[in-house]
PDB file of N, CA and C in Angstrom:
ATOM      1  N   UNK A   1     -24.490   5.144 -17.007  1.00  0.00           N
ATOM      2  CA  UNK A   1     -23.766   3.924 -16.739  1.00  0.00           C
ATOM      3  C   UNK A   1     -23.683   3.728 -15.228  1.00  0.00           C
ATOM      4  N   UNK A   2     -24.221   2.690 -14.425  1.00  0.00           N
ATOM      5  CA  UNK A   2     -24.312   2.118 -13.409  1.00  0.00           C
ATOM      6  C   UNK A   2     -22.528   2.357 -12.820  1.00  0.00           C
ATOM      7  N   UNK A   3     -22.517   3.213 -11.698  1.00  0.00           N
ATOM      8  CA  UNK A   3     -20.889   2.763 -10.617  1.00  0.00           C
ATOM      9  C   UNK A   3     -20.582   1.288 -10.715  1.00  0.00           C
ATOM     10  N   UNK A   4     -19.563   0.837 -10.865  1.00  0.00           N
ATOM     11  CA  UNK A   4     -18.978  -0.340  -9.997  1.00  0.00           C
ATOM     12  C   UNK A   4     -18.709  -0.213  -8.529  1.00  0.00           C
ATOM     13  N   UNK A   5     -19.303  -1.299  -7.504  1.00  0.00           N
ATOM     14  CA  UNK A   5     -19.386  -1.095  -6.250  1.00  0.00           C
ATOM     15  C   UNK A   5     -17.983  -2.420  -6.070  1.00  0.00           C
ATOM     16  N   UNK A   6     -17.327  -1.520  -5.823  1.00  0.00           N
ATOM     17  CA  UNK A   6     -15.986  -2.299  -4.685  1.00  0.00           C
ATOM     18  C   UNK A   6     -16.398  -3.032  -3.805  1.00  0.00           C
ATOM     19  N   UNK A   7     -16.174  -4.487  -3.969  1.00  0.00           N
ATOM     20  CA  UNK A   7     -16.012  -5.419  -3.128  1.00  0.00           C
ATOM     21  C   UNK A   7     -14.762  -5.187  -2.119  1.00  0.00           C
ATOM     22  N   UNK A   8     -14.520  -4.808  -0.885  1.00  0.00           N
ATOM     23  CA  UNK A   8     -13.026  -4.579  -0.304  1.00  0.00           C
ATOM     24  C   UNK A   8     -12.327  -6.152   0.022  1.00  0.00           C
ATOM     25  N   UNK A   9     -13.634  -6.858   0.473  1.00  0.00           N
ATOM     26  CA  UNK A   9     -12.757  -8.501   0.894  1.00  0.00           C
ATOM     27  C   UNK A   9     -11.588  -8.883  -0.789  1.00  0.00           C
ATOM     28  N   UNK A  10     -12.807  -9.094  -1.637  1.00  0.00           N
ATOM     29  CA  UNK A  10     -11.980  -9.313  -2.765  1.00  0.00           C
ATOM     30  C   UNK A  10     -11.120  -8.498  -3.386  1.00  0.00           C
ATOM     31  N   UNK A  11     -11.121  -7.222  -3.037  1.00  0.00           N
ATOM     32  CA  UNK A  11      -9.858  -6.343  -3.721  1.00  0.00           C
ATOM     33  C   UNK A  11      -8.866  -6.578  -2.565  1.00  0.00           C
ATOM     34  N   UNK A  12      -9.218  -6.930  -1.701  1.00  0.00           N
ATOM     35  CA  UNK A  12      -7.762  -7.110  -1.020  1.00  0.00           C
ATOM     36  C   UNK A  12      -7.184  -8.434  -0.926  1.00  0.00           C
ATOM     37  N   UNK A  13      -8.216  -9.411  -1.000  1.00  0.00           N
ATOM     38  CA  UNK A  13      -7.065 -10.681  -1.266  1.00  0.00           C
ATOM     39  C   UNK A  13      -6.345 -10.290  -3.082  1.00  0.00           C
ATOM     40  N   UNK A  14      -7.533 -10.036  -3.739  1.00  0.00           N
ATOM     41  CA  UNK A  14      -6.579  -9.892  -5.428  1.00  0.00           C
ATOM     42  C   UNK A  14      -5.715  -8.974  -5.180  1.00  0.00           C
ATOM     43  N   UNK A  15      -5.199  -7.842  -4.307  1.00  0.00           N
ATOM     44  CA  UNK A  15      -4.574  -7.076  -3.993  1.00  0.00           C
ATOM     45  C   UNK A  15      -3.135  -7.527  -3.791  1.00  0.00           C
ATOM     46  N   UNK A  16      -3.343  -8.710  -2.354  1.00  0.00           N
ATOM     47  CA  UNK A  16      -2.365  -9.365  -2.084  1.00  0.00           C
ATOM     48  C   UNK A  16      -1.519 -10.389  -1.821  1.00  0.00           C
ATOM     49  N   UNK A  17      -2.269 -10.765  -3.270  1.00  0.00           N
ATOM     50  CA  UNK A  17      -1.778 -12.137  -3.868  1.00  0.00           C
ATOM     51  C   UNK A  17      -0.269 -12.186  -5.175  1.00  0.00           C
ATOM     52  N   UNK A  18      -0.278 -10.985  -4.563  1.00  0.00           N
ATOM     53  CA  UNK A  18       1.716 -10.492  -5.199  1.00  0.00           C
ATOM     54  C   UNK A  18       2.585  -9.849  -4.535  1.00  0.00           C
ATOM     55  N   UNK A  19       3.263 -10.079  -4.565  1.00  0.00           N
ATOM     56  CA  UNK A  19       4.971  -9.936  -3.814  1.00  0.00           C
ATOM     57  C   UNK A  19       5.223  -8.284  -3.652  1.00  0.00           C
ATOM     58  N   UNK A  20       5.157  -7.853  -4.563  1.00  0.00           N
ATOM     59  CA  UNK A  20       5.411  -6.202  -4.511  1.00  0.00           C
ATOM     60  C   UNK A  20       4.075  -5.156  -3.218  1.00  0.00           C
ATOM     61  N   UNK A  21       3.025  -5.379  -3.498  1.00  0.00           N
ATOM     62  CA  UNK A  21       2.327  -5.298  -2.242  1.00  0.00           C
ATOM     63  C   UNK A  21       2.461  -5.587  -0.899  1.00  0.00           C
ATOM     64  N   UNK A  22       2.889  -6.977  -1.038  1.00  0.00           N
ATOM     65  CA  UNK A  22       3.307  -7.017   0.555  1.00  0.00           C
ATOM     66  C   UNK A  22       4.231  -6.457   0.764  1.00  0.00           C
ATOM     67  N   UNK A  23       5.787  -5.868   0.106  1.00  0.00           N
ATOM     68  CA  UNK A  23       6.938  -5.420  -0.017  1.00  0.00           C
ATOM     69  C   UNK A  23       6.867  -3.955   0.488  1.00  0.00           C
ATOM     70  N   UNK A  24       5.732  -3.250  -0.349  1.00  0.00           N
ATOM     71  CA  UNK A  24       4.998  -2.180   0.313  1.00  0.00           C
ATOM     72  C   UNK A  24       5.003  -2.050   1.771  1.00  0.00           C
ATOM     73  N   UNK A  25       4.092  -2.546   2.069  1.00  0.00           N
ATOM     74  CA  UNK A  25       3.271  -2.623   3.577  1.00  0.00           C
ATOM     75  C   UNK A  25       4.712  -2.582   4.898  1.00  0.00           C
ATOM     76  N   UNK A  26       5.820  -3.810   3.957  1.00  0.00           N
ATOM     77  CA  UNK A  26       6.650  -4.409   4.802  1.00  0.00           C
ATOM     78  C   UNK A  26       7.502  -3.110   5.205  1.00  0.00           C
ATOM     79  N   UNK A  27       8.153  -2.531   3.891  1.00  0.00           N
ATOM     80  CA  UNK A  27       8.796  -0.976   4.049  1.00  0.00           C
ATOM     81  C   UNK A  27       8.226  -0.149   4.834  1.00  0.00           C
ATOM     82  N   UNK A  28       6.935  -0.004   4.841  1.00  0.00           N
ATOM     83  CA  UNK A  28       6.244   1.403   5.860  1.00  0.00           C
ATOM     84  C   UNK A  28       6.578   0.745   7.335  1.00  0.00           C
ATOM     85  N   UNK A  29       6.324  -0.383   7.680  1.00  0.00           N
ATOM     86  CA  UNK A  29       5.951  -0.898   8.995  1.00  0.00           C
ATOM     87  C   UNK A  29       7.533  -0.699   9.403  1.00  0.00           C
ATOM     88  N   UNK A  30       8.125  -0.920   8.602  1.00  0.00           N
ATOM     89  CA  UNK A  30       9.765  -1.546   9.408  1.00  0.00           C
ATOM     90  C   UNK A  30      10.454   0.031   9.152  1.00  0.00           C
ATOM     91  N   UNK A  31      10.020   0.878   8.903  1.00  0.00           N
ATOM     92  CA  UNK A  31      10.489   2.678   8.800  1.00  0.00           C
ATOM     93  C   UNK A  31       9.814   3.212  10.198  1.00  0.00           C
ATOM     94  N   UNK A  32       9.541   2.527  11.273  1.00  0.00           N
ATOM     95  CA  UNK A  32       8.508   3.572  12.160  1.00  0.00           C
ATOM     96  C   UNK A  32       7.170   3.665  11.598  1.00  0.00           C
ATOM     97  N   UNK A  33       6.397   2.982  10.672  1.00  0.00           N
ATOM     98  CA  UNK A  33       5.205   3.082  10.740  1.00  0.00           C
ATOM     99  C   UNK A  33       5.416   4.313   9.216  1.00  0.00           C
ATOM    100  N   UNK A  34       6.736   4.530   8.761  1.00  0.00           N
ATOM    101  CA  UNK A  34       5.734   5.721   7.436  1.00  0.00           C
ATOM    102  C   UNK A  34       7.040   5.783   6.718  1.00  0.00           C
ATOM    103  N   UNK A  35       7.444   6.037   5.475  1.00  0.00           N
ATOM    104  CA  UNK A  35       7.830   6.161   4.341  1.00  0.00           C
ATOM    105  C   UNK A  35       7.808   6.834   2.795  1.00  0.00           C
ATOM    106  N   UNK A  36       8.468   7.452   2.415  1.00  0.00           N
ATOM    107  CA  UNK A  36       8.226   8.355   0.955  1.00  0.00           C
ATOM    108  C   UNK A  36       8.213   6.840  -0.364  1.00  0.00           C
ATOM    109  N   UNK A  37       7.473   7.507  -1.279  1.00  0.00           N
ATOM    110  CA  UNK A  37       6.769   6.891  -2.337  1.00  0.00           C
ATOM    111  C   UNK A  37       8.005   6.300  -3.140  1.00  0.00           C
ATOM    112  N   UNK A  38       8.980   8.081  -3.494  1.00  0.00           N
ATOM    113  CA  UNK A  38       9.918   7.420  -4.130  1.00  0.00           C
ATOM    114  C   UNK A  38      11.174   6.242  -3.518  1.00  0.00           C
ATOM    115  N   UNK A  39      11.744   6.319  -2.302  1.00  0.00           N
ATOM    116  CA  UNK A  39      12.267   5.223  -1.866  1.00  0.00           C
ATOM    117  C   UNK A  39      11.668   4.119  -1.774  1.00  0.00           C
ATOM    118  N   UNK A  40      10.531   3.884  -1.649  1.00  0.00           N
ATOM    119  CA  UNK A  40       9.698   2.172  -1.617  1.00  0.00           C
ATOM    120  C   UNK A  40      10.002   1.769  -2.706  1.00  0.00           C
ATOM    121  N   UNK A  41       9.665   2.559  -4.025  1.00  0.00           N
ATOM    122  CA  UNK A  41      10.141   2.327  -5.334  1.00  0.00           C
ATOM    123  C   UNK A  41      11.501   1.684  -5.516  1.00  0.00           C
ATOM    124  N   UNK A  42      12.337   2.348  -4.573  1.00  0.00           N
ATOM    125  CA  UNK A  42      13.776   1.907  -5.272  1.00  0.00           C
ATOM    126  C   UNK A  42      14.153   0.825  -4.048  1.00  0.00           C
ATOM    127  N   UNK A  43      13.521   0.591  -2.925  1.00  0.00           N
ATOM    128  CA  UNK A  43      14.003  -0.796  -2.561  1.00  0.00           C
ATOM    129  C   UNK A  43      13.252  -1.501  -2.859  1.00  0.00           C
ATOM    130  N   UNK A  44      11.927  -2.001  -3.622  1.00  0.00           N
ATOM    131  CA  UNK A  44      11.358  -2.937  -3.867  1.00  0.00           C
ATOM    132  C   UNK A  44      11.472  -3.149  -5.531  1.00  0.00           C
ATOM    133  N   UNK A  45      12.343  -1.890  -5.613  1.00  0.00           N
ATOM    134  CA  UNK A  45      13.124  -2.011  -7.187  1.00  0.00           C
ATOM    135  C   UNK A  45      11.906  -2.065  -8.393  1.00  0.00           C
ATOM    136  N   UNK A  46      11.170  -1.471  -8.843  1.00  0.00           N
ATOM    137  CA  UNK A  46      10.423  -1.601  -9.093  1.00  0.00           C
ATOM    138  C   UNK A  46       9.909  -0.754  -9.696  1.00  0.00           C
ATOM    139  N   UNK A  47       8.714  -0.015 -10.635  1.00  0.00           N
ATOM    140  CA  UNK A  47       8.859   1.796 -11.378  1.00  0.00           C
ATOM    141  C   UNK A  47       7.886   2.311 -10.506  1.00  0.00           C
ATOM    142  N   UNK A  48       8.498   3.890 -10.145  1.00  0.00           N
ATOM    143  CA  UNK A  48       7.746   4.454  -9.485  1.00  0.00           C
ATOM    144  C   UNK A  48       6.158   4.807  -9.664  1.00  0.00           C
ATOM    145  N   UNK A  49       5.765   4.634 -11.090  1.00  0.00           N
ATOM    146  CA  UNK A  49       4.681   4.740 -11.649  1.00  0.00           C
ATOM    147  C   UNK A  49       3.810   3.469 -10.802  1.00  0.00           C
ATOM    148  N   UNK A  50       4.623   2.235 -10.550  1.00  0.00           N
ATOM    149  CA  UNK A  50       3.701   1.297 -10.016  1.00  0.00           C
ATOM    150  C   UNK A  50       3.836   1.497  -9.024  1.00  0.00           C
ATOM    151  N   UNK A  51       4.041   1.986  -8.284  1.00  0.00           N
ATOM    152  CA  UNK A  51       4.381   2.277  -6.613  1.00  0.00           C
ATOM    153  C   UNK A  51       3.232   3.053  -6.233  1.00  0.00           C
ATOM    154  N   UNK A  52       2.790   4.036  -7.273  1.00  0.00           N
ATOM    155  CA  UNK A  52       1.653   5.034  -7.180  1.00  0.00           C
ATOM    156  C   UNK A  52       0.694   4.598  -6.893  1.00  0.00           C
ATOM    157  N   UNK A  53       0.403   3.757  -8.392  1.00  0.00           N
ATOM    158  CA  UNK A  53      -0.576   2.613  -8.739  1.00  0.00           C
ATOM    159  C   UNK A  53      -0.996   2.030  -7.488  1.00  0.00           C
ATOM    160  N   UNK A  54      -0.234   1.491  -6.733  1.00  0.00           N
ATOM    161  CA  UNK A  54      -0.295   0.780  -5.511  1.00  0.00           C
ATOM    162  C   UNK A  54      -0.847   1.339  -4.637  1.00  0.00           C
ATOM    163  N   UNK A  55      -0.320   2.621  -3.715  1.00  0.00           N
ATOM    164  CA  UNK A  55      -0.646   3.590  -2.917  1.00  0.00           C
ATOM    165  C   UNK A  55      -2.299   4.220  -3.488  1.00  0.00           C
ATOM    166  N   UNK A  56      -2.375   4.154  -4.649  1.00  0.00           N
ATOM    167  CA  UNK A  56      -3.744   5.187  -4.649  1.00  0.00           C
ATOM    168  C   UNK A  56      -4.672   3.756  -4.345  1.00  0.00           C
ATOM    169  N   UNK A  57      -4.576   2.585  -5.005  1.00  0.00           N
ATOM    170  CA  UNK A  57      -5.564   1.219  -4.461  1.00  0.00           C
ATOM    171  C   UNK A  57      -5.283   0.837  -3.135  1.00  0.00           C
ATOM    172  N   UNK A  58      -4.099   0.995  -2.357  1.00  0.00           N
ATOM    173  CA  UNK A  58      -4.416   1.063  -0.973  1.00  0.00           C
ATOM    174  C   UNK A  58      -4.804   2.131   0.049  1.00  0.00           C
ATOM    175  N   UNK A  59      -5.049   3.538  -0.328  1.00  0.00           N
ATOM    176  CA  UNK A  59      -5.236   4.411   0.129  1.00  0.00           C
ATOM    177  C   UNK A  59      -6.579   4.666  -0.455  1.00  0.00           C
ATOM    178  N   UNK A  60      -7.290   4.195  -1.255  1.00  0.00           N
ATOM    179  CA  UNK A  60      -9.074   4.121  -1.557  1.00  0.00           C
ATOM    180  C   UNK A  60      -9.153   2.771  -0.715  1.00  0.00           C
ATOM    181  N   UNK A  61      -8.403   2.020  -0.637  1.00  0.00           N
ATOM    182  CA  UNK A  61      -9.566   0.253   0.303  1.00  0.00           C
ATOM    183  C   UNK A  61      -8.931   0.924   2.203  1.00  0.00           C
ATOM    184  N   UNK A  62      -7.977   1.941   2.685  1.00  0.00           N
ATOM    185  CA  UNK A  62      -8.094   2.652   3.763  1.00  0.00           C
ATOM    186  C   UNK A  62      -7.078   2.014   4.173  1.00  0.00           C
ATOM    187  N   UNK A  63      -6.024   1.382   3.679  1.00  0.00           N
ATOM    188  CA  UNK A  63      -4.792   0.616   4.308  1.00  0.00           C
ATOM    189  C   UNK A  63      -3.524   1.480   4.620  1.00  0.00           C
ATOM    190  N   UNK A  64      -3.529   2.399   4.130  1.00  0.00           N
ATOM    191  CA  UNK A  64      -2.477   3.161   4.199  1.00  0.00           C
ATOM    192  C   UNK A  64      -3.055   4.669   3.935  1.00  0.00           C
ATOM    193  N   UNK A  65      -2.422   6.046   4.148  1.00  0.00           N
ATOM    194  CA  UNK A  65      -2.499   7.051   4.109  1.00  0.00           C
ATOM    195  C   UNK A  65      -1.350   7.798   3.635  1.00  0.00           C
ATOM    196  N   UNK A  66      -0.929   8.334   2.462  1.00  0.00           N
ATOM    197  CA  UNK A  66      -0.525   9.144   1.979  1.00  0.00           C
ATOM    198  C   UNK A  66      -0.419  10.642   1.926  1.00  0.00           C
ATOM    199  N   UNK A  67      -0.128  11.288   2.124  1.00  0.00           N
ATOM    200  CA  UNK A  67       0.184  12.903   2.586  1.00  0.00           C
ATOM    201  C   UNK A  67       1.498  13.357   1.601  1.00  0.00           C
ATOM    202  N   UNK A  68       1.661  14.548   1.068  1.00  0.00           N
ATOM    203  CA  UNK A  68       2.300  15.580   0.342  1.00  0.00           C
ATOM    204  C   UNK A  68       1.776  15.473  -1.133  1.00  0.00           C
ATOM    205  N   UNK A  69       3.227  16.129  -1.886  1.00  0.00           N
ATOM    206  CA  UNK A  69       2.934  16.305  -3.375  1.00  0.00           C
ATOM    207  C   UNK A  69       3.157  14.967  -4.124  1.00  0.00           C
ATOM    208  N   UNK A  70       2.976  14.951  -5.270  1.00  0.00           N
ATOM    209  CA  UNK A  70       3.088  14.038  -6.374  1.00  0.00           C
ATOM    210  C   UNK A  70       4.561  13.009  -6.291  1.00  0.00           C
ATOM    211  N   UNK A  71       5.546  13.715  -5.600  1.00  0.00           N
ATOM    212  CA  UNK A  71       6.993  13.286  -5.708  1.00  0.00           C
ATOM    213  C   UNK A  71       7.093  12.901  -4.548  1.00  0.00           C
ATOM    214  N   UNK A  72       6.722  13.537  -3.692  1.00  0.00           N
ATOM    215  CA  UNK A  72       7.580  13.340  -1.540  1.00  0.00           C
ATOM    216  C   UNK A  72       6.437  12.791  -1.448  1.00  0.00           C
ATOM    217  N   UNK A  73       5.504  11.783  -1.181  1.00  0.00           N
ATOM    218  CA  UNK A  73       4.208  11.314  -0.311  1.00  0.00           C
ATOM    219  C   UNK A  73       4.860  10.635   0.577  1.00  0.00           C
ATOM    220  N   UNK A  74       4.413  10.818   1.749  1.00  0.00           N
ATOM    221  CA  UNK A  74       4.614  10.325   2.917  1.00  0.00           C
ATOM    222  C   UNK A  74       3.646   9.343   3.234  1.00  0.00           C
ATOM    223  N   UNK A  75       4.041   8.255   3.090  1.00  0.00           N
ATOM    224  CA  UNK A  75       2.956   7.086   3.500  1.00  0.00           C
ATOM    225  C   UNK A  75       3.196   6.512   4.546  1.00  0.00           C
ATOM    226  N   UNK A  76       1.661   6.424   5.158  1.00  0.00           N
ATOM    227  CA  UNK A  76       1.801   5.481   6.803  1.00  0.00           C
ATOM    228  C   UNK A  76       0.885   4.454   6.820  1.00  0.00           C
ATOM    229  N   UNK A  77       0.775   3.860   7.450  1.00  0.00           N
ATOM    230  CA  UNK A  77      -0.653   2.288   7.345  1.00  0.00           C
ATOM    231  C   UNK A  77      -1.141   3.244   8.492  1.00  0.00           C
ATOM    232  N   UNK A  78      -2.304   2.966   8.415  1.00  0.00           N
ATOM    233  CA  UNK A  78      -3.684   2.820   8.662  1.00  0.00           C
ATOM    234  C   UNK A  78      -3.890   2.165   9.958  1.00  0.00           C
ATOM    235  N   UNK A  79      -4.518   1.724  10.896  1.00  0.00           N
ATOM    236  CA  UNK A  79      -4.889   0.728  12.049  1.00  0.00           C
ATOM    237  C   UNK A  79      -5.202  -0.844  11.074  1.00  0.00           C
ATOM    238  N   UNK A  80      -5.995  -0.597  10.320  1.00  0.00           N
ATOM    239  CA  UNK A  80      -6.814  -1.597   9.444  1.00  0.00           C
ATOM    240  C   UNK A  80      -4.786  -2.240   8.364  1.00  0.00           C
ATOM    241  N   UNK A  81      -4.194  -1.439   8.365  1.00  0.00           N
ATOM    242  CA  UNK A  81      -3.064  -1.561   6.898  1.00  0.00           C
ATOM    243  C   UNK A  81      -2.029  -2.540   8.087  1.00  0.00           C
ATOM    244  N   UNK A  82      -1.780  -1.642   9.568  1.00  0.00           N
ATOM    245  CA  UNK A  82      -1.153  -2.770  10.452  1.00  0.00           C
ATOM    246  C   UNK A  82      -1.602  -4.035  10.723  1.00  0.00           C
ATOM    247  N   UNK A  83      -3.020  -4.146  11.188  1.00  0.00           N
ATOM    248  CA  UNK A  83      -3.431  -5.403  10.589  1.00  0.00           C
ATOM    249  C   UNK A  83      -3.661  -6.468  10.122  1.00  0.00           C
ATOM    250  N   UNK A  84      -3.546  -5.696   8.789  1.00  0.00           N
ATOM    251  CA  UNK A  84      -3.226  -6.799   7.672  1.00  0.00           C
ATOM    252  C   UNK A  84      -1.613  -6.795   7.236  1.00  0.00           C
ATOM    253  N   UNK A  85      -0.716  -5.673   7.714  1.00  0.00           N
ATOM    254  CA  UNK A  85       0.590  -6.581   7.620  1.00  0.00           C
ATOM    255  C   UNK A  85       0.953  -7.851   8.611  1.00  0.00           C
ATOM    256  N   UNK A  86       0.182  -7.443   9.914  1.00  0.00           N
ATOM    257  CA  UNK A  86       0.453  -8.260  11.051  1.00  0.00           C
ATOM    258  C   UNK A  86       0.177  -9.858  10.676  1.00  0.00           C
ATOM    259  N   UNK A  87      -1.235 -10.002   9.893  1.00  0.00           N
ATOM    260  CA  UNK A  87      -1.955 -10.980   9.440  1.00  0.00           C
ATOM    261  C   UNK A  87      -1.385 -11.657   8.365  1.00  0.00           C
ATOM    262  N   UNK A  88      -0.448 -10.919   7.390  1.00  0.00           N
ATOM    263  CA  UNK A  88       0.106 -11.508   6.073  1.00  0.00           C
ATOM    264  C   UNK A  88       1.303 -12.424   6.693  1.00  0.00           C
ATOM    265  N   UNK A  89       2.426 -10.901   7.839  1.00  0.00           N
ATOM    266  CA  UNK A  89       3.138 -11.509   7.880  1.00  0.00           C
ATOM    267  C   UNK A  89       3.475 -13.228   8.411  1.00  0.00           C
ATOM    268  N   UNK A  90       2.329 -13.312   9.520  1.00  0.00           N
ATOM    269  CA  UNK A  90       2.467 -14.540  10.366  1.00  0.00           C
ATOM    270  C   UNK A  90       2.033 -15.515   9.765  1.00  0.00           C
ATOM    271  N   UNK A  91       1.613 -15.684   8.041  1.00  0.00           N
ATOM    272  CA  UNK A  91       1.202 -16.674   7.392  1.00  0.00           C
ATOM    273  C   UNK A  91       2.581 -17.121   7.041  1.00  0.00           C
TER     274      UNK A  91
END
């Protein structure tokens, strides 16, 4: 069975064409640039299961970087993840 080759332009506009994504990005940037998995969860109110979800599709398209175990990840944006918060936000 043939890979699917990731388009990144289009996974990132379908990416962030919802509210909880940008909510993401917004939490890391406004923490000093980095943040744990489970608190993003609970201010963007939201299940931690999708928070994951989130982090592993922005941490394969290179927007953010994640570090520790399954529970504590420490997430930071990327050069490319500042960016595109910089770019979302000023729309």
């Amino acid at each position: 069975m043939p890979s699917k080759e990731i388009n990144p332009n289009k996974a990132i506009r379908r990416l962030f064409l919802h509210e909880k994504p940008f909510m993401l990005l917004k939490i890391i940037a406004s923490n000093d640039g980095s943040a744990y998995s489970a608190m993003v969860a609970k201010r963007i109110d939201c299940s931690y299961t999708y928070i994951i979800k989130l982090i592993k599709k922005m941490t394969e398209l290179g927007i953010i970087t994640a570090e520790g175990n399954s529970h504590k990840k420490l997430l930071k944006l990327t050069y490319s993840g500042k960016r595109i918060y910089k770019l979302i936000s000023d729309i």
